[in-house]
N, C-alpha and C. Protein backbone atom coordinates (compact mmCIF):
# COMPACT_ATOMS: atom_id res chain seq x y z
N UNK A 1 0.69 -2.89 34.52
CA UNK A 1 2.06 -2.81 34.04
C UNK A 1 2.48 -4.11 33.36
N UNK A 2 2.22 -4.95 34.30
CA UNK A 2 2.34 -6.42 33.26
C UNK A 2 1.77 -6.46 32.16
N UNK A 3 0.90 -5.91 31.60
CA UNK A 3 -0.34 -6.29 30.66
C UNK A 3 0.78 -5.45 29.49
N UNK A 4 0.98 -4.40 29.85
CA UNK A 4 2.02 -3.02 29.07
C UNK A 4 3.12 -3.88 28.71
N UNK A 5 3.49 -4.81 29.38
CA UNK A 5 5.64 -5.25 29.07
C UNK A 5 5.14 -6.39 28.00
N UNK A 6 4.03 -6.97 28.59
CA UNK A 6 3.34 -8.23 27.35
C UNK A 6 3.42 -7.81 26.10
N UNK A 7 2.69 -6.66 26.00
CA UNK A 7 1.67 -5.93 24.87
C UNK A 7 3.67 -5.90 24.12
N UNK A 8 4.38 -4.58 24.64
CA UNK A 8 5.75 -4.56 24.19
C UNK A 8 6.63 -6.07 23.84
N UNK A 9 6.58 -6.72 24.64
CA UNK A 9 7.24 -8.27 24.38
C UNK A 9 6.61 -8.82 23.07
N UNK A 10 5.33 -9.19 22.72
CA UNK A 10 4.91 -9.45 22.25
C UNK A 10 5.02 -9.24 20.41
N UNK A 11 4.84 -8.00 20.37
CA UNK A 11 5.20 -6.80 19.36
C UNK A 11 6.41 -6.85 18.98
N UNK A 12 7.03 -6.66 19.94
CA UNK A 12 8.70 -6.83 19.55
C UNK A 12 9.53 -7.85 18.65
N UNK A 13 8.61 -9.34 19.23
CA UNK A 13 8.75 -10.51 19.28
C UNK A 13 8.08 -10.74 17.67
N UNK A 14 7.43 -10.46 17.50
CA UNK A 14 6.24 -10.15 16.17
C UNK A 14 7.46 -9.59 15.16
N UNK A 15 7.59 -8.39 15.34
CA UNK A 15 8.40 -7.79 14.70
C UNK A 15 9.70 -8.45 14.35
N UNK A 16 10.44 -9.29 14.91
CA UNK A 16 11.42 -10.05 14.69
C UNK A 16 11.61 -10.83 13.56
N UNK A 17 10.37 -11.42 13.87
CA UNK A 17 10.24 -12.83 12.87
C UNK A 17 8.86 -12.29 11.65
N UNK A 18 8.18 -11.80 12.41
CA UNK A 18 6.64 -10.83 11.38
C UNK A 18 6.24 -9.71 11.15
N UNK A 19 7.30 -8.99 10.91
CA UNK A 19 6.75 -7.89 10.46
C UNK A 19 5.39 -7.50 10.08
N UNK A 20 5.01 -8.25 9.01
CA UNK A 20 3.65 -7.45 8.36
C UNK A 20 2.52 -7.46 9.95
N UNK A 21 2.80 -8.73 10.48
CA UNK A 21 1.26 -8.95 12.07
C UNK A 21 1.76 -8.17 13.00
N UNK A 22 3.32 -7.40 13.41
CA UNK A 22 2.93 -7.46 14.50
C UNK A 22 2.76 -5.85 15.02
N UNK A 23 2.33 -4.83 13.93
CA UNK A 23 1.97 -3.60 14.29
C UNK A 23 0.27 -3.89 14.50
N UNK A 24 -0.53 -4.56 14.12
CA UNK A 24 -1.84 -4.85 14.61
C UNK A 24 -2.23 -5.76 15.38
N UNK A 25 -1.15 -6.63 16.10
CA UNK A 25 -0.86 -6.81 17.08
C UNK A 25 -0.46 -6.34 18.21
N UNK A 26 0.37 -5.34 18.08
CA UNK A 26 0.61 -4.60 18.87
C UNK A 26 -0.31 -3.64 19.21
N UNK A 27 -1.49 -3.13 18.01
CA UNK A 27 -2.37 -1.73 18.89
C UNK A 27 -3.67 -3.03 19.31
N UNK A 28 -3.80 -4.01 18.87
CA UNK A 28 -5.28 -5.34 19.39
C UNK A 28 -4.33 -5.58 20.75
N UNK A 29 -3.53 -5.34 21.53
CA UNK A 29 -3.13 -5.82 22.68
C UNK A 29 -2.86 -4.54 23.38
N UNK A 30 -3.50 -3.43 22.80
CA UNK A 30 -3.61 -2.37 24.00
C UNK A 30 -2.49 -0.86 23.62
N UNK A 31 -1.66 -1.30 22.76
CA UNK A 31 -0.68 -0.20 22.75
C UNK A 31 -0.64 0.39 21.48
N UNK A 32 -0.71 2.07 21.70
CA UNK A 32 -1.17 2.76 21.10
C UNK A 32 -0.39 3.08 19.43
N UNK A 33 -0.98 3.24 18.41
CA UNK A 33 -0.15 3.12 16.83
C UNK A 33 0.98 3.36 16.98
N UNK A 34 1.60 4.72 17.14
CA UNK A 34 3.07 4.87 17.06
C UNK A 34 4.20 4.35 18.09
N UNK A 35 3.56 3.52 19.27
CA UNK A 35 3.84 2.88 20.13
C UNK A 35 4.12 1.76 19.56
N UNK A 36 3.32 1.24 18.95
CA UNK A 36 2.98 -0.51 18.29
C UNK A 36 4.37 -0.60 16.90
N UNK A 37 4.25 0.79 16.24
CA UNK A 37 4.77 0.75 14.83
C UNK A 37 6.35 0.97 15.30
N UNK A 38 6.99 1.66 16.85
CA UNK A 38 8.20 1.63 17.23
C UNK A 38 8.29 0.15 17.36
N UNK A 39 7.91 -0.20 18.29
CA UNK A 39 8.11 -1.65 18.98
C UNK A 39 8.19 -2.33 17.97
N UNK A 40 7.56 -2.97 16.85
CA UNK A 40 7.70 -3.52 15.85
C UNK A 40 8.13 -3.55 14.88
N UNK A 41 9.24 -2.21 14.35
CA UNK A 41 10.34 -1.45 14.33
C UNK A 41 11.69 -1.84 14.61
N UNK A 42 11.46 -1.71 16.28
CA UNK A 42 12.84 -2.27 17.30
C UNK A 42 12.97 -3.64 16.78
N UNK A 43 12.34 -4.40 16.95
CA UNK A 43 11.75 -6.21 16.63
C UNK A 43 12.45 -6.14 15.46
N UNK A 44 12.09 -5.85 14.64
CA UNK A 44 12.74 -6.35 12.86
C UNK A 44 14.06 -5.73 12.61
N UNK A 45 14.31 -4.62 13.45
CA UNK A 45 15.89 -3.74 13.05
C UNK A 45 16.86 -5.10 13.91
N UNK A 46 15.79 -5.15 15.21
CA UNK A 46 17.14 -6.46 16.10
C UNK A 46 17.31 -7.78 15.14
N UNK A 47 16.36 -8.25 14.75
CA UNK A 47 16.60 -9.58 13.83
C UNK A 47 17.21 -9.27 12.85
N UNK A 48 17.37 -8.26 11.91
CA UNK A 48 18.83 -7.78 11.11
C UNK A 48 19.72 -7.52 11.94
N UNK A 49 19.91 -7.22 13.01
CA UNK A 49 21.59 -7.10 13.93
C UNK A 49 21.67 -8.45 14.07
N UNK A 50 20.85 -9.32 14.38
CA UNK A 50 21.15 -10.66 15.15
C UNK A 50 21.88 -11.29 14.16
N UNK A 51 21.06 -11.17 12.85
CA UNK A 51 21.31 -11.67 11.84
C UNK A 51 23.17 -11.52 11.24
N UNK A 52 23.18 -10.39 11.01
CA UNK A 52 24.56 -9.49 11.03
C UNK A 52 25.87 -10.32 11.99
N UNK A 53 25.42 -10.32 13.27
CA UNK A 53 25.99 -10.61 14.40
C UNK A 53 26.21 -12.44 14.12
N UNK A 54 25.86 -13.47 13.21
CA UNK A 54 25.89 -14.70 13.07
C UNK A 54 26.61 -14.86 11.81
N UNK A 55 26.67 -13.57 11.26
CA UNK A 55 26.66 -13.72 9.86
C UNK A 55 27.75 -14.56 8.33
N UNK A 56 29.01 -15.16 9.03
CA UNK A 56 30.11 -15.66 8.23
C UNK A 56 28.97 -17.41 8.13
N UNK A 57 28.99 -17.74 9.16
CA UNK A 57 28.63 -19.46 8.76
C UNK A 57 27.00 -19.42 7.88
N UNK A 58 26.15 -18.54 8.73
CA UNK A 58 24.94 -18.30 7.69
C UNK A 58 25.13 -17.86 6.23
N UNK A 59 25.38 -16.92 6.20
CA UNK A 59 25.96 -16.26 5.14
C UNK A 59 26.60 -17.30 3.85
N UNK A 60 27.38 -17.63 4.41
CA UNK A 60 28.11 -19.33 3.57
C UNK A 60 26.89 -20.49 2.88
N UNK A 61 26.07 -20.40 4.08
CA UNK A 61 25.09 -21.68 4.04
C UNK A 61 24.45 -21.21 2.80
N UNK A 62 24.05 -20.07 3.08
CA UNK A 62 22.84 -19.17 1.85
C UNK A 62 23.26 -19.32 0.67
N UNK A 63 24.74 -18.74 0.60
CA UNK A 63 25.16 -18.81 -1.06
C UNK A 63 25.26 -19.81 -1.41
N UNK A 64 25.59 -21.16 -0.92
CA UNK A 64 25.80 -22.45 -1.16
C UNK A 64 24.35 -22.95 -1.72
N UNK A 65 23.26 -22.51 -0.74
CA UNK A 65 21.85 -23.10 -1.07
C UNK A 65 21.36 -22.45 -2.20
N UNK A 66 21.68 -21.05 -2.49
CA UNK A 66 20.61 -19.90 -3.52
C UNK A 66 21.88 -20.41 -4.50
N UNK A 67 23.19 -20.89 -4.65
CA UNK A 67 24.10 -20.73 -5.44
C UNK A 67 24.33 -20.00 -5.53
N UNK A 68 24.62 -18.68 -5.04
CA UNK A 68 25.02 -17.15 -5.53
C UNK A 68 26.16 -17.29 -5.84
N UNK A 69 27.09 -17.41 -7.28
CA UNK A 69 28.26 -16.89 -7.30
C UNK A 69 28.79 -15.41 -6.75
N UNK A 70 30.17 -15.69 -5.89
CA UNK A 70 30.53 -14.61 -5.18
C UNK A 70 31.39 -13.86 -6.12
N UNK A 71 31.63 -14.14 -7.50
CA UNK A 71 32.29 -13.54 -8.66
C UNK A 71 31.05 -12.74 -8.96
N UNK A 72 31.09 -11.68 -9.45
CA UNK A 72 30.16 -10.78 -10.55
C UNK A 72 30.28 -11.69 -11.53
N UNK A 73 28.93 -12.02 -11.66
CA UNK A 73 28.57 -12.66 -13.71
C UNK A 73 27.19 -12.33 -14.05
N UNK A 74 26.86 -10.76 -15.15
CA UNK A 74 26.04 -10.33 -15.23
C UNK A 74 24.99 -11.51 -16.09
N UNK A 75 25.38 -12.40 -16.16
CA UNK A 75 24.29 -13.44 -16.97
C UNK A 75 23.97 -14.15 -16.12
N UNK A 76 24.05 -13.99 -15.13
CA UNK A 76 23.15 -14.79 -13.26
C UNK A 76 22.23 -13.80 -12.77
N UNK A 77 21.05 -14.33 -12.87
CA UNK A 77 20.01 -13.70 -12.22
C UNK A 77 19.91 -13.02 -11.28
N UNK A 78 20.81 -13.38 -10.18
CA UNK A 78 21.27 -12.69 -8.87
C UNK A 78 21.79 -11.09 -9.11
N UNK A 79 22.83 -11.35 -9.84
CA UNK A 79 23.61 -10.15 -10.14
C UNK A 79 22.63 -8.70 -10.67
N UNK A 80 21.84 -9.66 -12.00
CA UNK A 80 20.98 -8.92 -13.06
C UNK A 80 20.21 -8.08 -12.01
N UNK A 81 19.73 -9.04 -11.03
CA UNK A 81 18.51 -8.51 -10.01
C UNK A 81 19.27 -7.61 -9.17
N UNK A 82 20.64 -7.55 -8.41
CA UNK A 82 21.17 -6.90 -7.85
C UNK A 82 21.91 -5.32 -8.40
N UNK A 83 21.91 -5.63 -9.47
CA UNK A 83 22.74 -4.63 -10.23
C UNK A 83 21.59 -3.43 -10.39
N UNK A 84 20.19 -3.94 -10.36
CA UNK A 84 18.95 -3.04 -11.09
C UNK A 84 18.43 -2.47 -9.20
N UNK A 85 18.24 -3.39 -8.63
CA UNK A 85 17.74 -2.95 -7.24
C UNK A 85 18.79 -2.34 -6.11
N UNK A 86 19.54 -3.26 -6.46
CA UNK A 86 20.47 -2.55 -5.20
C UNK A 86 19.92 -3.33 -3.48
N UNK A 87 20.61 -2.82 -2.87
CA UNK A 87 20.76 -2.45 -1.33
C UNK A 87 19.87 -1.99 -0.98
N UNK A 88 19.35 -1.00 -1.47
CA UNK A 88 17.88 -0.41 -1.10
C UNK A 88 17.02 -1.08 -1.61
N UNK A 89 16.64 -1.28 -3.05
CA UNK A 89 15.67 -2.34 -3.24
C UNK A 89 15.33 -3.40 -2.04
N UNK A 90 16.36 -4.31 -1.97
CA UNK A 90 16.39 -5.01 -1.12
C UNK A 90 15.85 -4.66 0.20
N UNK A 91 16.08 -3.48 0.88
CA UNK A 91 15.96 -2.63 1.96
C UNK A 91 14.67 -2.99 2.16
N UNK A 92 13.50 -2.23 0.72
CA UNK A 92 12.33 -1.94 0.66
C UNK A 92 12.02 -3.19 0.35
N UNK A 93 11.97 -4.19 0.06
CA UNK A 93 11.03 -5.07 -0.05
C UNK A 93 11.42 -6.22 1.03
N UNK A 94 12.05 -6.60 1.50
CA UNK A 94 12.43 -7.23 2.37
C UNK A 94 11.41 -7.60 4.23
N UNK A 95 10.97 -6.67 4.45
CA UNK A 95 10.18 -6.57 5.36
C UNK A 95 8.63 -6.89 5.21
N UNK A 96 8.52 -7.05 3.71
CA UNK A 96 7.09 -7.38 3.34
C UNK A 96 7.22 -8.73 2.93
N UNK A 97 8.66 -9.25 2.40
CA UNK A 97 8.80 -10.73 1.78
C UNK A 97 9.29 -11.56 2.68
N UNK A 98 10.57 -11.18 2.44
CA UNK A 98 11.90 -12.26 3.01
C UNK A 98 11.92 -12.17 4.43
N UNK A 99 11.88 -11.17 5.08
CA UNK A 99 12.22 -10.19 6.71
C UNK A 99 13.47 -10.38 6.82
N UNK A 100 13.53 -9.98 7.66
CA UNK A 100 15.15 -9.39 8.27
C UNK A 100 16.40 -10.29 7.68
N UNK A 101 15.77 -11.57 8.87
CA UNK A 101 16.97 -12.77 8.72
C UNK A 101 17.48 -12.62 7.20
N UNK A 102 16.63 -12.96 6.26
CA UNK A 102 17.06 -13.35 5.11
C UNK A 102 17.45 -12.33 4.33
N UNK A 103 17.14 -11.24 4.50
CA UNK A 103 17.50 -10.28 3.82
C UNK A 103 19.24 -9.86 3.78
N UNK A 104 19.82 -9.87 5.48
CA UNK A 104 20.69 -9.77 5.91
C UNK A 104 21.51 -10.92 5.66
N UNK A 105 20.82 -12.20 5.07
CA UNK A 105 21.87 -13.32 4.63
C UNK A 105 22.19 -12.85 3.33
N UNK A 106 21.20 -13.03 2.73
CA UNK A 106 21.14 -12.08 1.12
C UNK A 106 22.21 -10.94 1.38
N UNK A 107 22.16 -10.26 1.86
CA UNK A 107 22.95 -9.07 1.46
C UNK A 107 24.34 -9.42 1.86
N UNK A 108 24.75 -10.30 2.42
CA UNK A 108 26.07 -10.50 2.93
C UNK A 108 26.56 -11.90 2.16
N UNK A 109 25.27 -12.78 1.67
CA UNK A 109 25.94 -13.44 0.46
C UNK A 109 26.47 -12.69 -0.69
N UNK A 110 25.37 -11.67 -1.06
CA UNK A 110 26.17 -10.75 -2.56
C UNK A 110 27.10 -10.15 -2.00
N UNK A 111 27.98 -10.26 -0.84
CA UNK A 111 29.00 -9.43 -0.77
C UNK A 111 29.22 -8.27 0.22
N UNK A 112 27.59 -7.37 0.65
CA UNK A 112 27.79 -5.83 0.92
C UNK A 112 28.28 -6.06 2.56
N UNK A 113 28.32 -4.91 2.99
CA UNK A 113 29.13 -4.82 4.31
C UNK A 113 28.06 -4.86 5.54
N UNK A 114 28.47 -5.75 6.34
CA UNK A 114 27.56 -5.51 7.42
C UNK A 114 26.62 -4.31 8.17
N UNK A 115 27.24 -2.67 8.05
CA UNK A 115 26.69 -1.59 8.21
C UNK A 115 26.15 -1.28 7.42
N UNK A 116 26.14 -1.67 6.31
CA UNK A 116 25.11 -0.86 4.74
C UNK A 116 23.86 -1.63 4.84
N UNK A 117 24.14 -2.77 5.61
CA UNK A 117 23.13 -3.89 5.45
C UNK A 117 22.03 -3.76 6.59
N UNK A 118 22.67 -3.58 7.89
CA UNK A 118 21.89 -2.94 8.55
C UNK A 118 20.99 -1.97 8.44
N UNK A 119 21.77 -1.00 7.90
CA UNK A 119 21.02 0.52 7.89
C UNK A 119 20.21 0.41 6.66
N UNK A 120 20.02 -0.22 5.63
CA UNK A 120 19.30 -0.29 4.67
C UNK A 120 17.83 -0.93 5.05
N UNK A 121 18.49 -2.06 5.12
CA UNK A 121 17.25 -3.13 5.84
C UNK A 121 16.33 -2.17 7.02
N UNK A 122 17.34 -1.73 7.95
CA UNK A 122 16.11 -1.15 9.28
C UNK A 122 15.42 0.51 8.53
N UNK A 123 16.35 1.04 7.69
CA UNK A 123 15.84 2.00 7.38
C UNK A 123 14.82 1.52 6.49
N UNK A 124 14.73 0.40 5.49
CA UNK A 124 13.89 0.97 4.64
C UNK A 124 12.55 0.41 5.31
N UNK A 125 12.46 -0.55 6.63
CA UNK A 125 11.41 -1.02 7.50
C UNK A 125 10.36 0.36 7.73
N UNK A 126 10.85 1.74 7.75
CA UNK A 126 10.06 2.28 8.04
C UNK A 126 9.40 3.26 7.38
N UNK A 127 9.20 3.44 6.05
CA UNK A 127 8.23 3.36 5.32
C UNK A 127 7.02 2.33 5.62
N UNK A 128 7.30 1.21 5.44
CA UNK A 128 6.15 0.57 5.96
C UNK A 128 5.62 0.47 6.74
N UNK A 129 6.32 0.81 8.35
CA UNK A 129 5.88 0.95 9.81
C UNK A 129 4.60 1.87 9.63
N UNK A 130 4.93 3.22 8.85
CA UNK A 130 4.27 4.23 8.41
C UNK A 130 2.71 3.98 7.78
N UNK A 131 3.11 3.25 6.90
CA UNK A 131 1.99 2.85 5.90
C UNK A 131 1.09 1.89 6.33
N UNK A 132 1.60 1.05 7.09
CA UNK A 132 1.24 -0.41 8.05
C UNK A 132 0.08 0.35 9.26
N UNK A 133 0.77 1.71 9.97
CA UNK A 133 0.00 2.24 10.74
C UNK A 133 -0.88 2.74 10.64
N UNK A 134 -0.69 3.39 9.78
CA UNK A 134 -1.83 4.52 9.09
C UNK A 134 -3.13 3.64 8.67
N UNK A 135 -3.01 2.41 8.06
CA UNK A 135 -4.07 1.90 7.16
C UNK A 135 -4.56 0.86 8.25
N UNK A 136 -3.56 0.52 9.12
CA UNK A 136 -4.45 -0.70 10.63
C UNK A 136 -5.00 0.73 11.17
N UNK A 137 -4.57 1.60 11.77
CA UNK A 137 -5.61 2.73 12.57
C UNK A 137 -6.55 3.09 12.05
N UNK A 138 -6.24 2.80 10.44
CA UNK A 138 -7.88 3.80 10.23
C UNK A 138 -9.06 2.31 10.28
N UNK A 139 -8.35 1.24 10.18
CA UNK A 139 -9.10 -0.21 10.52
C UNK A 139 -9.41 -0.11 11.09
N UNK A 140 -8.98 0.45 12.93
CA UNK A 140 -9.44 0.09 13.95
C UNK A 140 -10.34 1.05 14.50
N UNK A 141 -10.42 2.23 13.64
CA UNK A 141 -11.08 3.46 13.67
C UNK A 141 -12.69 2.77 13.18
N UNK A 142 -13.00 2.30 12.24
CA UNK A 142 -13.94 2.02 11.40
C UNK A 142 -14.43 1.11 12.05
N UNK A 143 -13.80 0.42 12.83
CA UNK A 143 -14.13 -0.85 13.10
C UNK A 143 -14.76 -0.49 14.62
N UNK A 144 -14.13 0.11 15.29
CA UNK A 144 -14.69 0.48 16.82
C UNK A 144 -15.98 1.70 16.97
């Protein structure tokens, strides 16, 4: 049972801060794909709440550092890039680049609302949970 709360801690913990390691981390420490790809799942959706949950003084820091004007000015890169991707863009690539934290600073520097930001970010995590699983299992398939 200890070995089981590790394997989950671990994964979870992975998932927070690493997305891309910690679904093959999670099945190399014993727990099974769709087990590994929740847990690491839970992990990256909580570090966008955490994120969310800190979010006015971070949030500040970010735009100050990236410069994001908080005016719309379609001749800023930010905007150009935001206007074409969106919320979802962001959603979807975020878990493979930036992860959570930053994504959720990002999205609350350009402005969007803490619930769009959430649900974008954790939703679009799982496409990749998907894809992440599928292609480590058939690894570990080949490999064992």
């Amino acid at each position: 049972m200890i070995a089981f709360l590790s394997a989950v801690a671990a994964t979870f913990s992975l998932g927070f801060f690493y997305f891309v390691g910690a679904i093959p981390a999670g099945m190399a420490s014993g727990l099974s794909v769709p087990l590994a790809a929740l847990v690491a799942w839970c992990g990256y959706a909580a570090g966008a709440g955490v994120m969310l949950l800190l979010g006015t003084p971070a949030r500040d820091w970010i735009a100050r550092k990236l410069r994001i004007p908080l005016v719309r000015d379609p001749q800023k890169w930010i905007w150009r890039a935001w206007d074409k991707f969106g919320l979802v863009g962001l959603g979807l690539v975020a878990p493979i680049t930036i992860g959570p934290q930053a994504g959720c600073l990002l999205a609350l520097a350009i402005g969007e609302k803490r619930l769009s930001a959430f649900l974008s970010l954790s939703l679009g995590a799982i496409p990749w949970c998907v894809a992440f699983s599928v292609i480590f299992a058939m690894g570990f398939k080949l490999a064992v």
